[in-house]
N, C-alpha and C. Protein backbone atom coordinates (compact mmCIF):
# COMPACT_ATOMS: atom_id res chain seq x y z
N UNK A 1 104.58 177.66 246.23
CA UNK A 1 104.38 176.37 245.58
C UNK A 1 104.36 176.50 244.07
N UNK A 2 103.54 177.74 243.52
CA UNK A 2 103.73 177.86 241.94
C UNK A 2 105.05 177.86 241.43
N UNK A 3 105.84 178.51 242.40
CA UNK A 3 107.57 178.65 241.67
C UNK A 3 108.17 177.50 241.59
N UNK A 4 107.74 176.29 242.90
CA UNK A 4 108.17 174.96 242.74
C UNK A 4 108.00 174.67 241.29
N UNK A 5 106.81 174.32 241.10
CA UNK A 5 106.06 173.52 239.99
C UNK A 5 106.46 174.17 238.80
N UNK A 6 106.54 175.20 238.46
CA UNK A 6 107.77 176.19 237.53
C UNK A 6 108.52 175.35 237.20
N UNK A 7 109.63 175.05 238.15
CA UNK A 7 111.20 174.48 238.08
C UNK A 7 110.94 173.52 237.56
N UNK A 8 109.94 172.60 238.31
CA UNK A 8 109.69 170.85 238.06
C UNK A 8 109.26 170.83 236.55
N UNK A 9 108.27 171.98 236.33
CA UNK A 9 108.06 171.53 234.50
C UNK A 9 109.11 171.99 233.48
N UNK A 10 109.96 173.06 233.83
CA UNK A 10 111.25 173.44 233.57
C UNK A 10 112.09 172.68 233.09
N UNK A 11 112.85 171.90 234.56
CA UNK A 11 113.36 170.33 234.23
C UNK A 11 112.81 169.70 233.69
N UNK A 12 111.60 169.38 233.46
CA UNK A 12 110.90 168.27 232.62
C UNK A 12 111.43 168.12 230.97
N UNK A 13 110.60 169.85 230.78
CA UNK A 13 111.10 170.19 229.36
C UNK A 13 112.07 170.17 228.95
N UNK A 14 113.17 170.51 229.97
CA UNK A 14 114.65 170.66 229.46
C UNK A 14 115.08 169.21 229.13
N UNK A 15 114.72 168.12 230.00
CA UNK A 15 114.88 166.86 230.03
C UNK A 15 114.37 166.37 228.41
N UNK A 16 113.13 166.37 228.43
CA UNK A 16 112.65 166.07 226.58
C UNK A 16 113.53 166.67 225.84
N UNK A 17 113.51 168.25 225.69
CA UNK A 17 114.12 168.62 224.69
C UNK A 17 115.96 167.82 224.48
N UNK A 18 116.33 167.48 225.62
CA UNK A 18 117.89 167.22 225.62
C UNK A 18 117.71 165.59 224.92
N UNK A 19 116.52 164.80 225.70
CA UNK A 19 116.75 163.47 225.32
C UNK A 19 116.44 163.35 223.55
N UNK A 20 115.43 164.56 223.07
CA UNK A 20 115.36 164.77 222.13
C UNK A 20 116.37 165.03 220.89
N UNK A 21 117.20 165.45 221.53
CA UNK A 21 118.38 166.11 220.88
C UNK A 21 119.29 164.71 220.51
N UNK A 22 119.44 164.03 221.51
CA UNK A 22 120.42 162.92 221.88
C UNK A 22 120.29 162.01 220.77
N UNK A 23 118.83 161.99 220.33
CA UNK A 23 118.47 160.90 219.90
C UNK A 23 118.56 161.30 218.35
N UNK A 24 118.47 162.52 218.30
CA UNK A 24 118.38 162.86 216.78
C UNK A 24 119.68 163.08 216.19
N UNK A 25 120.73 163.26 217.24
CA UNK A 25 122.22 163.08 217.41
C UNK A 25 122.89 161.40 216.85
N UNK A 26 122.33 160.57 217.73
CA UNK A 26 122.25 158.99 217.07
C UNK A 26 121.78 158.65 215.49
N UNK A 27 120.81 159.22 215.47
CA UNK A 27 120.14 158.49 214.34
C UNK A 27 120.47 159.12 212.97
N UNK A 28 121.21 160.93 213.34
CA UNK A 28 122.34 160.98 212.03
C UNK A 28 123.82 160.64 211.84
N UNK A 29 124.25 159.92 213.20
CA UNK A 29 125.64 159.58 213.35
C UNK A 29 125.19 158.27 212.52
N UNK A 30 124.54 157.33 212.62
CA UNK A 30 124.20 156.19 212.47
C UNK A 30 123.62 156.62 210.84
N UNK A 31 122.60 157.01 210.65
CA UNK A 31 123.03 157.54 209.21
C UNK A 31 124.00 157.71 207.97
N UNK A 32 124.98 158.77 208.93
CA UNK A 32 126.00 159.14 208.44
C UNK A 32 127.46 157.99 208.36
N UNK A 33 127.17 156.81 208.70
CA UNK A 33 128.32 155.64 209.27
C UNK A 33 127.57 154.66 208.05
N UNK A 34 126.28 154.47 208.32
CA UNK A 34 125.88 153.81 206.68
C UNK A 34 126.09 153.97 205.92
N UNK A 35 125.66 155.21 204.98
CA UNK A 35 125.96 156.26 203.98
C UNK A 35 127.33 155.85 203.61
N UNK A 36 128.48 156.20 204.47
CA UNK A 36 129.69 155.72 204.32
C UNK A 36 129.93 154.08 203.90
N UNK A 37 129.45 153.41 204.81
CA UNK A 37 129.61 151.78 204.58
C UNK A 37 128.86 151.68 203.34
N UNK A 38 127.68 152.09 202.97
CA UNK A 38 127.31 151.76 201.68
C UNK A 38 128.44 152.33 200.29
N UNK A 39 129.02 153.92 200.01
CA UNK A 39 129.62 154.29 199.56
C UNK A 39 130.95 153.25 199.45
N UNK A 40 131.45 152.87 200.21
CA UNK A 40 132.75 151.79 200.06
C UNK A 40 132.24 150.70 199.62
N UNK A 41 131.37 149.77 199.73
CA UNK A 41 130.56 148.52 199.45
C UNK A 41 130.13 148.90 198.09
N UNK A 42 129.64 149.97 197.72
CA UNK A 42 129.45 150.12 196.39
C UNK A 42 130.02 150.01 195.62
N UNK A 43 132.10 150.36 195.56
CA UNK A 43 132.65 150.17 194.93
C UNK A 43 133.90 149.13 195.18
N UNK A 44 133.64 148.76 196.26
CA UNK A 44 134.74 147.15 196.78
C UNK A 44 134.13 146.14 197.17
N UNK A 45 134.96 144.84 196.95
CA UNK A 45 134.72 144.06 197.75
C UNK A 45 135.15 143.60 198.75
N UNK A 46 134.95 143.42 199.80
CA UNK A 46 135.54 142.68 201.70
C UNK A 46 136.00 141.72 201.16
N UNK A 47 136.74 141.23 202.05
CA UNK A 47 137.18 139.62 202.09
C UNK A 47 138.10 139.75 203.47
N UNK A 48 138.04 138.58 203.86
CA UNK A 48 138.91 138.63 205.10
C UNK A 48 140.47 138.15 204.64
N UNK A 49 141.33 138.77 204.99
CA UNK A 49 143.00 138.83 204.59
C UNK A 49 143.55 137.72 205.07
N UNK A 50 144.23 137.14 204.04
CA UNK A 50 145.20 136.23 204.99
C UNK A 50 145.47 135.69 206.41
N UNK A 51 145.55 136.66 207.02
CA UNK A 51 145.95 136.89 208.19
C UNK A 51 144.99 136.76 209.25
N UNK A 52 143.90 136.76 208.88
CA UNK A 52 142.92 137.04 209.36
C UNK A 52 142.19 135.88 210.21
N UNK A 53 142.31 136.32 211.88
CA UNK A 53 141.79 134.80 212.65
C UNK A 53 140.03 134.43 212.44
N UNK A 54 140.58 132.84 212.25
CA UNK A 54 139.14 132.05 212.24
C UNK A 54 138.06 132.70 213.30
N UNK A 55 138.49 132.51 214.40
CA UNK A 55 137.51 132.89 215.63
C UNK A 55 138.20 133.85 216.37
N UNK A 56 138.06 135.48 215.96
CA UNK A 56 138.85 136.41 216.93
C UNK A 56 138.17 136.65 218.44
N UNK A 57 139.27 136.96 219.55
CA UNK A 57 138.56 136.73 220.69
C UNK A 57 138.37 138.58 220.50
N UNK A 58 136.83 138.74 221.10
CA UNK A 58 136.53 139.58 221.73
C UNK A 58 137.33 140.55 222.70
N UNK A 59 137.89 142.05 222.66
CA UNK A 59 138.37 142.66 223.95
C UNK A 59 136.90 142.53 224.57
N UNK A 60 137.37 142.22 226.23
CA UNK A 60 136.70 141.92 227.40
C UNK A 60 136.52 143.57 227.98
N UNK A 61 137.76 144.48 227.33
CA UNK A 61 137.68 145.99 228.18
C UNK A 61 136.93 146.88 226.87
N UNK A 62 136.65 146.21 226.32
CA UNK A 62 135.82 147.37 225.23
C UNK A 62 134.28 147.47 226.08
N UNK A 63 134.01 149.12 226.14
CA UNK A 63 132.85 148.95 226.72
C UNK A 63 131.18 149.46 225.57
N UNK A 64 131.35 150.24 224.44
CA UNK A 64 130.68 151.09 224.18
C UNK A 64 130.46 150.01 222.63
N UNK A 65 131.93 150.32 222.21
CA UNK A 65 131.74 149.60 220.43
C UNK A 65 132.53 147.68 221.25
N UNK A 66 131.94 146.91 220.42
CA UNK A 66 133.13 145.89 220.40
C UNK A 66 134.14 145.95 219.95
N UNK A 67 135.09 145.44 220.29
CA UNK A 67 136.11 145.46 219.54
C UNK A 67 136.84 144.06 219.87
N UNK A 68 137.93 143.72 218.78
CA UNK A 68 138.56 142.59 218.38
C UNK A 68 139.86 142.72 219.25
N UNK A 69 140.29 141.87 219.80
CA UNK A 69 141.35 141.63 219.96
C UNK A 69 142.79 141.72 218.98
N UNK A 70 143.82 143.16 218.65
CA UNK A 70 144.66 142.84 217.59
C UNK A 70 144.08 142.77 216.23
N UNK A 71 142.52 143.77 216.28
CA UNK A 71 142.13 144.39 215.03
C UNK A 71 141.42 142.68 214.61
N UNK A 72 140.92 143.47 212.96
CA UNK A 72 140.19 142.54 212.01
C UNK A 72 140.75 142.73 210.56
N UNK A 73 141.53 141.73 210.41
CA UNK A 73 142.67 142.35 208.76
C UNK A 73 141.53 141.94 207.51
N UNK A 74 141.39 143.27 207.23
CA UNK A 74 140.32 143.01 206.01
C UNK A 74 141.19 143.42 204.51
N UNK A 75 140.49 142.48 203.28
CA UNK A 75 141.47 143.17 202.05
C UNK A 75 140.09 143.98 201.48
N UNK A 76 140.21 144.90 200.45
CA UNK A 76 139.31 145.86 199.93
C UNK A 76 139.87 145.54 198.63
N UNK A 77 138.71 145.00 197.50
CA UNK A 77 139.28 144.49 196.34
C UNK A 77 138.69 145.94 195.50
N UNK A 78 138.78 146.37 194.45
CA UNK A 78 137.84 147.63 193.13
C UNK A 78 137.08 146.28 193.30
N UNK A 79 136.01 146.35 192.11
CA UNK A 79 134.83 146.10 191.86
C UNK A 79 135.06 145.91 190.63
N UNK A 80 135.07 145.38 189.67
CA UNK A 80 134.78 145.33 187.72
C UNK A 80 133.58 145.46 188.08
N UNK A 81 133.46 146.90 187.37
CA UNK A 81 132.29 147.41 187.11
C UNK A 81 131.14 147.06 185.97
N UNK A 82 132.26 146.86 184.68
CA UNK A 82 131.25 145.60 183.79
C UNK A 82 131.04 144.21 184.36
N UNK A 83 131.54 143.57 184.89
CA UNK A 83 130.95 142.31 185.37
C UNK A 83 129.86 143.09 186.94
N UNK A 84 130.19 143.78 187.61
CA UNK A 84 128.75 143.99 188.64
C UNK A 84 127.95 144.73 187.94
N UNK A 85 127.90 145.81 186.25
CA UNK A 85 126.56 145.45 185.45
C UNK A 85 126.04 144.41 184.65
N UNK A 86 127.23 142.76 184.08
CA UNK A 86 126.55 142.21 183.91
C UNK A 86 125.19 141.82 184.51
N UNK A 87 125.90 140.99 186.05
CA UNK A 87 125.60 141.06 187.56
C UNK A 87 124.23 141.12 187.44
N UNK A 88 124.15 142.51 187.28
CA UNK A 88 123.21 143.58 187.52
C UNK A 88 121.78 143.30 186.64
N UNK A 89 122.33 142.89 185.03
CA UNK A 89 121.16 142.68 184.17
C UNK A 89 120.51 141.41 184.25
N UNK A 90 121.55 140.53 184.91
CA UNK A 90 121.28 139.13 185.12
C UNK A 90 120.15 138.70 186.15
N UNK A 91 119.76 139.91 186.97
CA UNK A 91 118.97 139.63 187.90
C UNK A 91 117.87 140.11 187.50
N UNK A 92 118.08 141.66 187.16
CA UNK A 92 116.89 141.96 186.57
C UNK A 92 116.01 141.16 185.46
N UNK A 93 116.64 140.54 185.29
CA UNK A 93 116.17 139.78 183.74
C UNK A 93 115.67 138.97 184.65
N UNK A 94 115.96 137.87 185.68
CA UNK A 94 115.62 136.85 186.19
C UNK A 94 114.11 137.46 187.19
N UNK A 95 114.07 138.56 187.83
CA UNK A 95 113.30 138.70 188.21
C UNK A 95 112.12 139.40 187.07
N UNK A 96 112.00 139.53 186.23
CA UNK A 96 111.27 140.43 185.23
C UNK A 96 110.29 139.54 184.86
N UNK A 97 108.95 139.46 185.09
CA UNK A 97 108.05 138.19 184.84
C UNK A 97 107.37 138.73 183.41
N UNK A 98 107.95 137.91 182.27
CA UNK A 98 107.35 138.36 180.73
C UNK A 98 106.68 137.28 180.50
């Protein structure tokens, strides 16, 4: 019976340590996908393209990520960097209680 109970806490641990792993696996993929989205957002702006449908239908066979039907046409503009530090002083100033 001790060798049972061996195995059973065995599996147990192996079980934590893996779900452990999994999760710390997520939360730098997910990290690492921000990091990125912030890095591009920092220096562009989105806009939706021309082309781009009002109400895209959903794929019905996407199972994990959503996904769009025939994509999402996005344009990626630079940034004027002196006007997003005007931007920039304009707020600070507005929030700055003198």
């Amino acid at each position: 019976m001790a060798g049972i109970d061996i195995i059973k806490r065995l599996k147990q641990f192996y079980d934590l340590l893996g779900n452990m792993m999994i999760l710390s696996g997520e939360r730098l993929g997910l990290m690492q996908s921000l990091a990125g989205l912030a890095a591009v957002l920092s220096r562009y702006s989105v806009e939706p393209a021309p082309q781009t449908v009002r109400h895209p239908r959903v794929d019905p066979t996407s199972n994990i990520v959503q996904s769009v039907v025939g994509g999402l046409p996005l344009m990626f503009k630079l940034r004027n960097e002196a006007q997003d530090r005007a931007n920039w002083r304009m707020k600070t100033r507005k929030a700055d209680p003198k």
